[in-house]
Protein backbone atom coordinates (compact mmCIF):
# COMPACT_ATOMS: atom_id res chain seq x y z
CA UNK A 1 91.71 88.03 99.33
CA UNK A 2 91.74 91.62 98.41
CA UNK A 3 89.81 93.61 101.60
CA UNK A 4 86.44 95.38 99.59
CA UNK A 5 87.73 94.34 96.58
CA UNK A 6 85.38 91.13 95.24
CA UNK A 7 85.79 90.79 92.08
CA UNK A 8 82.27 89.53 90.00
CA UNK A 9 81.55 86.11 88.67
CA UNK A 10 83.86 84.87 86.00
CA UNK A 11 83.38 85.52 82.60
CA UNK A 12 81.90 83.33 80.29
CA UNK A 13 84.53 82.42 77.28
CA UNK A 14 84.58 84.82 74.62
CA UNK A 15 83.20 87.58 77.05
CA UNK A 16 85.48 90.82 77.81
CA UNK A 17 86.26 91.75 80.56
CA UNK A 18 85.95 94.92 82.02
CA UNK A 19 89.18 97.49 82.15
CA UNK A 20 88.87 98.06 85.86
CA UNK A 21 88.26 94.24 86.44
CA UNK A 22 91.26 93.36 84.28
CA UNK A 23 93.21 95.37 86.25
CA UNK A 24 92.32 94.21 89.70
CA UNK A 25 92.80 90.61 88.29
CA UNK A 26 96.51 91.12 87.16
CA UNK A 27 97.08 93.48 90.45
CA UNK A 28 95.99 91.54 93.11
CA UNK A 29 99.03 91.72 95.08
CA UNK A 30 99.69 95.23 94.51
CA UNK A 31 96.38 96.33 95.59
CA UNK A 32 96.17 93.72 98.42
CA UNK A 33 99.30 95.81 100.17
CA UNK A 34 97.87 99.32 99.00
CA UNK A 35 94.48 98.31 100.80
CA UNK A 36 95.78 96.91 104.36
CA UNK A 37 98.02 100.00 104.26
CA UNK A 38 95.22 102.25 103.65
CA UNK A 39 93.14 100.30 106.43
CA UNK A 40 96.10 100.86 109.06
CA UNK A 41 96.26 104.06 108.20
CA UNK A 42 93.46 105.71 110.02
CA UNK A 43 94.46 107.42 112.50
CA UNK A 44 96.92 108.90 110.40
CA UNK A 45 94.61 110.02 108.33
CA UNK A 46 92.38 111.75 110.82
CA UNK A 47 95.23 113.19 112.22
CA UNK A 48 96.07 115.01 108.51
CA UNK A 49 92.41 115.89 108.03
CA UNK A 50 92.01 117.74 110.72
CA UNK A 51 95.63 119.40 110.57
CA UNK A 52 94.34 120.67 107.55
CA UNK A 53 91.07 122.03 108.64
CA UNK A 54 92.68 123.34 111.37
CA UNK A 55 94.67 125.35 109.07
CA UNK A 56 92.44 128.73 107.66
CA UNK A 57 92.54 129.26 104.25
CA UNK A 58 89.43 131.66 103.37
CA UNK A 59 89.07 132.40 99.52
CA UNK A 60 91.88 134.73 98.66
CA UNK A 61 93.92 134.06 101.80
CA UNK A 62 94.97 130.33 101.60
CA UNK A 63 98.59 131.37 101.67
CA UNK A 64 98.81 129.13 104.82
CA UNK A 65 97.57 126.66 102.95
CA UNK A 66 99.96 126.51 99.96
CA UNK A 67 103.01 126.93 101.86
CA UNK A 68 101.48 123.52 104.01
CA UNK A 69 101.21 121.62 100.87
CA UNK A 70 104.73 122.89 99.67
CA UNK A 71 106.05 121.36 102.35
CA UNK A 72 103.63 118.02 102.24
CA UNK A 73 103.97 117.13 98.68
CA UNK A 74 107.71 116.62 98.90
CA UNK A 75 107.58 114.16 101.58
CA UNK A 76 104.55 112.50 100.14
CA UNK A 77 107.25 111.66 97.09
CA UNK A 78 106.10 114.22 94.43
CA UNK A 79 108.98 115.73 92.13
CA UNK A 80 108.98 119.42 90.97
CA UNK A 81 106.61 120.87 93.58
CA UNK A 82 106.11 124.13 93.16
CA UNK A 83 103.64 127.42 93.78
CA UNK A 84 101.62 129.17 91.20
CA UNK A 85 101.13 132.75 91.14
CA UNK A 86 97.93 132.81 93.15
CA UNK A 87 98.86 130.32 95.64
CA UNK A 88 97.74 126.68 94.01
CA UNK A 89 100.68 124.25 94.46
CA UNK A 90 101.72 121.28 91.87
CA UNK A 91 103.61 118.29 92.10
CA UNK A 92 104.06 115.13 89.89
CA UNK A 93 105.13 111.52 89.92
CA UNK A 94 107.09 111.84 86.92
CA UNK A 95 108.32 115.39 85.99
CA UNK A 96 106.74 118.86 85.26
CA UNK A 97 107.75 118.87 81.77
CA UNK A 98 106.53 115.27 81.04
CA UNK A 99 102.82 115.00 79.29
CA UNK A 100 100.62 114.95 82.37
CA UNK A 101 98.07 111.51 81.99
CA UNK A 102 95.84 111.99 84.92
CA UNK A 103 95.71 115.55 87.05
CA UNK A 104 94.08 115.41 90.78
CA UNK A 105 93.00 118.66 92.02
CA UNK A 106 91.90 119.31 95.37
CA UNK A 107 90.87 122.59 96.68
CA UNK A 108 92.57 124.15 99.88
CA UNK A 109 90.10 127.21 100.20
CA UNK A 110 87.24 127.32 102.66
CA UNK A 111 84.03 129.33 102.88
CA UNK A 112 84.66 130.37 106.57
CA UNK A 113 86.53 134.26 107.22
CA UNK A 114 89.65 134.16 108.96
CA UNK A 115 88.39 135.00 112.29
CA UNK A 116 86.51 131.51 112.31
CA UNK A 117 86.94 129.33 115.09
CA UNK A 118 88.40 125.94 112.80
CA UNK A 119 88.90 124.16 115.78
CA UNK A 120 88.01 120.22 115.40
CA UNK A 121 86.89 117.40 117.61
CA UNK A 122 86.02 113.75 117.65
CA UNK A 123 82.89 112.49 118.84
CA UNK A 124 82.63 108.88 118.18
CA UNK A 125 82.90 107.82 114.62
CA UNK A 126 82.40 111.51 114.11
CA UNK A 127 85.15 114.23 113.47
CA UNK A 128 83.36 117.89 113.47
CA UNK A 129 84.72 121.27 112.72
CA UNK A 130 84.35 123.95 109.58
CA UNK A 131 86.18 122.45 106.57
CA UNK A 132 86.61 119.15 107.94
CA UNK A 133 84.91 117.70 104.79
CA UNK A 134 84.68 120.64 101.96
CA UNK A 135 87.35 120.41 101.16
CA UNK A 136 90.36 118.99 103.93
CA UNK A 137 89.61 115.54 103.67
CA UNK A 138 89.78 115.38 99.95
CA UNK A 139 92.81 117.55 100.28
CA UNK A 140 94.45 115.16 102.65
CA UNK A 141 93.35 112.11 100.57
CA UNK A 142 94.97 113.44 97.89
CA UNK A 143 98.42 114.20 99.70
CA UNK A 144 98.15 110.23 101.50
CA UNK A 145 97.35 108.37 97.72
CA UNK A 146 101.06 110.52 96.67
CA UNK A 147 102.68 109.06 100.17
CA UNK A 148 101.47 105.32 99.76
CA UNK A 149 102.70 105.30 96.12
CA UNK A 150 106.42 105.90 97.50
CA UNK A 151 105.89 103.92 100.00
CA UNK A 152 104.79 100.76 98.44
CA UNK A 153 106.72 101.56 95.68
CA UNK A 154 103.79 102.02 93.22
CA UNK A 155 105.24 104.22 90.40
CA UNK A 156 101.85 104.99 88.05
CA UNK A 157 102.56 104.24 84.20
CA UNK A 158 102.01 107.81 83.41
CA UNK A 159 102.67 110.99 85.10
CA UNK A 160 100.37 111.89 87.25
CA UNK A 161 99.59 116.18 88.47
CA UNK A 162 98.81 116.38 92.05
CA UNK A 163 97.47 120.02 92.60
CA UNK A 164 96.31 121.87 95.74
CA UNK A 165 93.86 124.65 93.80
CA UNK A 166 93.03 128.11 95.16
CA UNK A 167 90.19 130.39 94.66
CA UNK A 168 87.07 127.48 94.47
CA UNK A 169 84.43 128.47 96.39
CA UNK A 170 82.18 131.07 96.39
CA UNK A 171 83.49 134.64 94.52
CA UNK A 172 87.17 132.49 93.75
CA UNK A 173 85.17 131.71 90.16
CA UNK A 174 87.72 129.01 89.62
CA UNK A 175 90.40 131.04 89.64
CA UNK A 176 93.31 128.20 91.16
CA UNK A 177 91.83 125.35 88.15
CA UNK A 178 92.44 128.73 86.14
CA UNK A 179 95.63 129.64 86.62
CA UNK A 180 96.76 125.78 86.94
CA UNK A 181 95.41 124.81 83.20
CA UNK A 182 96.88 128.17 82.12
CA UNK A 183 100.39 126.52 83.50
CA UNK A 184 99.67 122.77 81.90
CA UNK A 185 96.43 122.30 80.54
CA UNK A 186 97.97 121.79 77.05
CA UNK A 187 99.53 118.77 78.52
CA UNK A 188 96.81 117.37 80.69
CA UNK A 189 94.80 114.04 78.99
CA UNK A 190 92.34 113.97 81.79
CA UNK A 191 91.46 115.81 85.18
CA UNK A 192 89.67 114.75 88.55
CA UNK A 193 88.92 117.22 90.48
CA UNK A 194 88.51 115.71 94.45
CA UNK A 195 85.60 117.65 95.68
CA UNK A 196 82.52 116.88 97.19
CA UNK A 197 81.11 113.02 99.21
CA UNK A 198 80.73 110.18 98.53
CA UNK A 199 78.80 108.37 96.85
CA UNK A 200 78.48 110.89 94.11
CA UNK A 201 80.30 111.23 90.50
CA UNK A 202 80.02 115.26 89.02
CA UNK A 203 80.00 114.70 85.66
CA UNK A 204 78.12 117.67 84.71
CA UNK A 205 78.91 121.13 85.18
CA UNK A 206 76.39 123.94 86.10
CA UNK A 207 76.09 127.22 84.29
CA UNK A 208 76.74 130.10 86.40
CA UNK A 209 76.13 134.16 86.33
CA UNK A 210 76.48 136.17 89.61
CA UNK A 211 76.35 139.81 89.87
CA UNK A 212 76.08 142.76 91.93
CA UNK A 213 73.86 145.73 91.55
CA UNK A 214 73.38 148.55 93.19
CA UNK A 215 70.75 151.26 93.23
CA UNK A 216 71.63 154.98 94.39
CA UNK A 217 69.17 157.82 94.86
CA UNK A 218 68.95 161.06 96.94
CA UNK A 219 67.48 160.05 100.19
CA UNK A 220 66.28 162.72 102.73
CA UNK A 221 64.24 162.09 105.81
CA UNK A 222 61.47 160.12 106.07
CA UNK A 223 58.77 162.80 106.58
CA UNK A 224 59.75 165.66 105.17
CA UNK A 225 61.20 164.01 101.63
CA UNK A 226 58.33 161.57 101.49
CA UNK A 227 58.24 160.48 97.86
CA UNK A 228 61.75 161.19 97.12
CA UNK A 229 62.73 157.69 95.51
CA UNK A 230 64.24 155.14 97.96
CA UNK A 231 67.15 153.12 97.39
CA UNK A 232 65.84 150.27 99.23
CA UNK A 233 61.91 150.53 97.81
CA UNK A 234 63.48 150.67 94.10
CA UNK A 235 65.37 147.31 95.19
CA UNK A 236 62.49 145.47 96.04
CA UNK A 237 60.67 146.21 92.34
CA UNK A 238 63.85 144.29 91.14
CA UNK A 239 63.59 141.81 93.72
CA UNK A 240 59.98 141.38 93.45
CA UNK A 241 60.55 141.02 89.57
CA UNK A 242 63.09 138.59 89.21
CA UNK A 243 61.31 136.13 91.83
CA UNK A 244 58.19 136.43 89.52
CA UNK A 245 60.80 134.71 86.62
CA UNK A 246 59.55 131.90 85.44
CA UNK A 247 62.51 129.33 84.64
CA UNK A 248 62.53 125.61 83.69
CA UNK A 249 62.25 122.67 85.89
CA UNK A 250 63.94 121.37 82.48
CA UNK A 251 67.24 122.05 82.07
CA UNK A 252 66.78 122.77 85.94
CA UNK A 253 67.27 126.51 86.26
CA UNK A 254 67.59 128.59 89.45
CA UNK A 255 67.78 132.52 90.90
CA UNK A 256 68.21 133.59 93.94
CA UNK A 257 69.04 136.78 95.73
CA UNK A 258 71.74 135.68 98.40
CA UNK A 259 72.87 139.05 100.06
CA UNK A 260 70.95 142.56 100.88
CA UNK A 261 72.42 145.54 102.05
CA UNK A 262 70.83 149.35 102.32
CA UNK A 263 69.54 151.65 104.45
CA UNK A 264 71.19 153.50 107.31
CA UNK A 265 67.88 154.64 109.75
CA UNK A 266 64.30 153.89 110.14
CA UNK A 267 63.20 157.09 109.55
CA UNK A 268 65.66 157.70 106.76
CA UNK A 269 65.02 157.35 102.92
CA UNK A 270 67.53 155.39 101.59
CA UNK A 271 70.15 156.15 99.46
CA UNK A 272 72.28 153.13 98.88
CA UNK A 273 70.84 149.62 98.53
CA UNK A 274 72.64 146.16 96.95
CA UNK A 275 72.13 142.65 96.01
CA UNK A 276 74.09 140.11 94.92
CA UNK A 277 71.99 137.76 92.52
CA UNK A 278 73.08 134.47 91.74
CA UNK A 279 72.10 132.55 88.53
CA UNK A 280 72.25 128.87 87.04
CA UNK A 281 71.27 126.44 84.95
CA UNK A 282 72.33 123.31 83.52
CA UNK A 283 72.18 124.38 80.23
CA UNK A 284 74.88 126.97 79.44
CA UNK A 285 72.04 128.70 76.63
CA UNK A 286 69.56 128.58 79.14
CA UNK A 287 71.87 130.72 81.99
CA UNK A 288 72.53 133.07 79.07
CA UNK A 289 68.94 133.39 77.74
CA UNK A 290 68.12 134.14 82.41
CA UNK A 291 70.99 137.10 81.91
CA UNK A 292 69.63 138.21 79.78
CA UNK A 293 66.16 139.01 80.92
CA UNK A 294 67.83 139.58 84.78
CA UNK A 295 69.60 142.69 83.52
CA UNK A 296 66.66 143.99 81.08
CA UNK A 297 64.62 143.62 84.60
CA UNK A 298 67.26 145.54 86.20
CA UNK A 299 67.32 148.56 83.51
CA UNK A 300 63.88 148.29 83.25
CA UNK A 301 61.82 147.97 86.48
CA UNK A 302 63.61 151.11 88.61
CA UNK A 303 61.65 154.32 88.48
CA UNK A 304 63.21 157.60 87.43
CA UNK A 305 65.54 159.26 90.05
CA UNK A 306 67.41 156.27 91.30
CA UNK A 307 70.92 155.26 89.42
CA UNK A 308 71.69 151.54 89.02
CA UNK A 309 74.54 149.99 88.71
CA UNK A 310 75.44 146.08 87.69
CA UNK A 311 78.68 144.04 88.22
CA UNK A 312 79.16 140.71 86.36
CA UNK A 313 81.22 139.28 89.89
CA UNK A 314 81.42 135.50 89.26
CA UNK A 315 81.35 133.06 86.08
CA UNK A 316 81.51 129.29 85.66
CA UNK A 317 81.02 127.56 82.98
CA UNK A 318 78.34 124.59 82.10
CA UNK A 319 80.03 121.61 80.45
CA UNK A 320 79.34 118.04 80.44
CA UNK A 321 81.03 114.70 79.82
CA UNK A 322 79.28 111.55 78.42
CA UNK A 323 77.84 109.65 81.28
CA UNK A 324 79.52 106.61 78.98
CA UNK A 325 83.13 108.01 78.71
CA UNK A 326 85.45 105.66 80.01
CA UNK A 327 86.77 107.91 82.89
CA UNK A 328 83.02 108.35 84.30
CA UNK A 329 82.61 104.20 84.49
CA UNK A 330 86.13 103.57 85.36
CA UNK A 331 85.03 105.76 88.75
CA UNK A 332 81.83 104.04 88.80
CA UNK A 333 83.69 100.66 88.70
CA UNK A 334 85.88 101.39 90.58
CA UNK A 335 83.45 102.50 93.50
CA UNK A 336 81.65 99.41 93.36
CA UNK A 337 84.43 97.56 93.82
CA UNK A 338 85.67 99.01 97.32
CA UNK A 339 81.46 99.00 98.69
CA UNK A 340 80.26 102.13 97.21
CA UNK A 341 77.43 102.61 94.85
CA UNK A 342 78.01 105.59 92.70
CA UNK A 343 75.08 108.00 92.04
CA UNK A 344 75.62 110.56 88.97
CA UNK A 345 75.25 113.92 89.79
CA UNK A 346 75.48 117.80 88.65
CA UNK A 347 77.45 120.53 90.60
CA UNK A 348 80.17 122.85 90.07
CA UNK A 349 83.43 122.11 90.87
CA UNK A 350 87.17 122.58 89.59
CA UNK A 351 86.32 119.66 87.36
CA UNK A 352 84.17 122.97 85.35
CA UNK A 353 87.13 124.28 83.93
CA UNK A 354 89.05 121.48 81.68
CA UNK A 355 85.62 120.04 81.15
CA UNK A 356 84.81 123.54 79.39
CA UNK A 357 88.81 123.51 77.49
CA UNK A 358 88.11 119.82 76.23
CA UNK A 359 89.56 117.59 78.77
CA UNK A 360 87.56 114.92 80.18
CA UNK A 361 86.85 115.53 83.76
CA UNK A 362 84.84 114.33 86.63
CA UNK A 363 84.75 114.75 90.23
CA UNK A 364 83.90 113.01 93.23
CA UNK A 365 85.00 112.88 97.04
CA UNK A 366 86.58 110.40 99.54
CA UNK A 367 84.31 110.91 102.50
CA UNK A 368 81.06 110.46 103.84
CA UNK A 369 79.54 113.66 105.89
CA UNK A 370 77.05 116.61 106.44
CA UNK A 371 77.18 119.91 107.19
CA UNK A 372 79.09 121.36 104.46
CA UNK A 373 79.81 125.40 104.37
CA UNK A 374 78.33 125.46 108.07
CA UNK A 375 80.04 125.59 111.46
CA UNK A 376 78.57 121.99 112.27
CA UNK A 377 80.18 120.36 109.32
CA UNK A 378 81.26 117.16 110.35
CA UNK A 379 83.08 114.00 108.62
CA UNK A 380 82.56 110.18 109.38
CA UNK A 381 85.95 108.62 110.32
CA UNK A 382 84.96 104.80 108.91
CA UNK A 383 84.78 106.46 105.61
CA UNK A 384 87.97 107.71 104.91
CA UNK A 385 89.46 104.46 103.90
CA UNK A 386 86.81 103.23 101.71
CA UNK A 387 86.93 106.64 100.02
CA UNK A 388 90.65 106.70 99.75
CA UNK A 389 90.19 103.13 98.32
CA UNK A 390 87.99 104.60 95.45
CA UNK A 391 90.40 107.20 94.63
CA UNK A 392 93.56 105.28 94.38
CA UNK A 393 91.84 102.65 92.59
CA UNK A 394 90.49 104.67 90.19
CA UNK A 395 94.01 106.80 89.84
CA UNK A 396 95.83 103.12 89.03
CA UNK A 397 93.07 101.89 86.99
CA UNK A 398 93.24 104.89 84.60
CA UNK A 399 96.83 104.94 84.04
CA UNK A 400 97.83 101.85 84.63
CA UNK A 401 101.21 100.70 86.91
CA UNK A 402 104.87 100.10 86.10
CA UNK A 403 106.20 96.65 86.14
């Protein structure tokens, strides 16, 4: 009996069945080894999730990172491995010249500077530490699917991309999906990017627009120079502007103003002030059409004697896949079958990028957890296998297996 893997009633004659059901019925032995070896492998797991987190790799400086994976994806059986120019790291089942069926992209940044205590523990059925979900135990998922394939002797029907992406979070705008569908997107059929927990399936994209502005004046001393124009006072008619916006609960549309910086003395006008302004939407029109009236706010709302200043600093696109494409409810399925009830969702991942070239993407994670981009992030152990399970039954489902 295959361990959370019932299958549903039998069909009645003349009905289909199911792709992902089909599959588990003429692969019950191969998935009933693939399963107890994921089971037993727990501890192992643990053990390469928090290697990983224990390993920094801010945004920009993962170079620790990469040269970890060029080393793992060898010995997890990949062929061709290999570093791009920024740092993400590719390996395949097949070849790197060979049409690329299914790519798996995990990302090995983290949100947390390099001074960042990434120390982990285990408390219970609880492993806690900075990264230990977002993003090292999808990265190790992804590097333990490539191991049990050679060791079970599972060779995937197609070729399959295993990829270790830079540059994800925060001001990264994508860059390591960037540079690694720059490399093969022209070959790639479909992508999953591993990102996020379970239960949920990203098969929407949001809009994004970040910037930076900055307002300069003359300054002086408080007293004296009262009503010379202040940096800091000409910021906050922007500021008090934008959060008078009115934007749609419909595509849902957001602002906010994440960062503030200005000012050097209480009894000093200001000359310097910044923000950095972050904008998004579902709707890629509807981000455009909040630009738009964010940087006609910005020229508009500043009195005279101040100079302002605006910086487009991040961009991701809004893109969407059919909820009833057949890589969205193979996932689905395929979570059901291993105990997890899938909930569609919208965020934005690497899975942004091919969906906005025209490859079918999704994304979802292999863990259960809390805390994410916060020093008390945290990771529960029992659900490392079951999320594991989702993934590599998904992976086989979609390309099917070698005889």
């Amino acid at each position: 009996m295959l361990s959370c893997l019932a299958l549903p009633p039998t069909k009645e004659e003349g009905e289909s069945m199911p792709e992902v059901d089909k599959f588990i019925e003429d692969n019950k032995s191969l998935l009933t080894g693939l399963f107890d070896s994921i089971d037993a492998s727990q501890e192992a797991l643990v053990a390469r999730v928090r290697e990983i987190a224990e390993t920094p790799s801010p945004t920009y400086e993962e170079a620790r990172r990469t040269e970890y994976l060029l080393a793992a994806f060898p010995e997890a059986g990949l062929r061709d491995v290999y570093a791009l120019q920024r740092g993400s790291v590719l390996g395949f089942t097949r070849g790197k010249d060979d049409p690329i069926d299914l790519l798996l992209a995990a990302h090995i940044d983290t949100v947390f500077p390099m001074d960042t205590d990434v120390s982990t523990r285990i408390e219970g059925n609880t492993l806690r530490g900075p990264g230990t979900g977002d993003d090292a135990a999808n990265v190790a998922a992804i590097v333990a699917l490539a191991g049990f394939f050679r060791e079970l002797g599972i060779e995937p029907a197609g070729n399959l991309a295993f990829c270790g992406t830079v540059r994800e979070e925060g001001l990264g705008n994508l860059g390591g999906m960037t540079e690694v569908l720059d490399e093969v997107g022209g070959r790639v059929a479909l992508a999953i990017a591993v990102d996020g927990l379970t239960p949920g399936i990203t098969y929407r994209s949001q809009a994004i627009r970040r910037y930076a502005v900055g307002v300069k004046g003359p300054g002086g001393h408080a007293w004296n120079h009262f009503g010379t124009p202040s940096a800091i006072h000409e910021m906050a008619r922007i500021v008090s502007a934008l959060a008078s916006f009115e934007v749609p609960a419909n595509p849902k549309t957001t602002f906010n103003v994440g960062k503030i910086l200005g000012g050097k003395s209480i009894n000093a006008i200001a000359q310097e002030c910044s923000i950095e302004v972050d904008l998004r939407s579902l709707d890629q029109e509807t981000v455009e059409e909040l630009e738009r009236e964010f940087l006609k706010t910005v020229r508009e709302v500043p009195s005279g004697g101040v100079e302002v200043e605006t910086e487009l600093i991040g961009e991701r696109p809004g893109a969407i896949i059919d909820p009833e494409h057949d890589l969205v409810k193979t996932a689905a399925a395929a979570a059901r079958h291993v105990g997890i009830e899938p909930v569609l969702n919208a965020s934005s991942t690497d899975a942004a990028l091919p969906l906005s070239r025209g490859i079918p993407a999704v994304s979802f994670g292999t863990y259960r957890g809390g805390g994410t981009h916060t020093l008390e992030e945290y990771v529960e152990v029992d659900s490392l296998a079951a999320g594991l399970k989702w993934l590599a039954l998904t992976v086989l489902a979609l390309t099917g297996v070698e005889r």
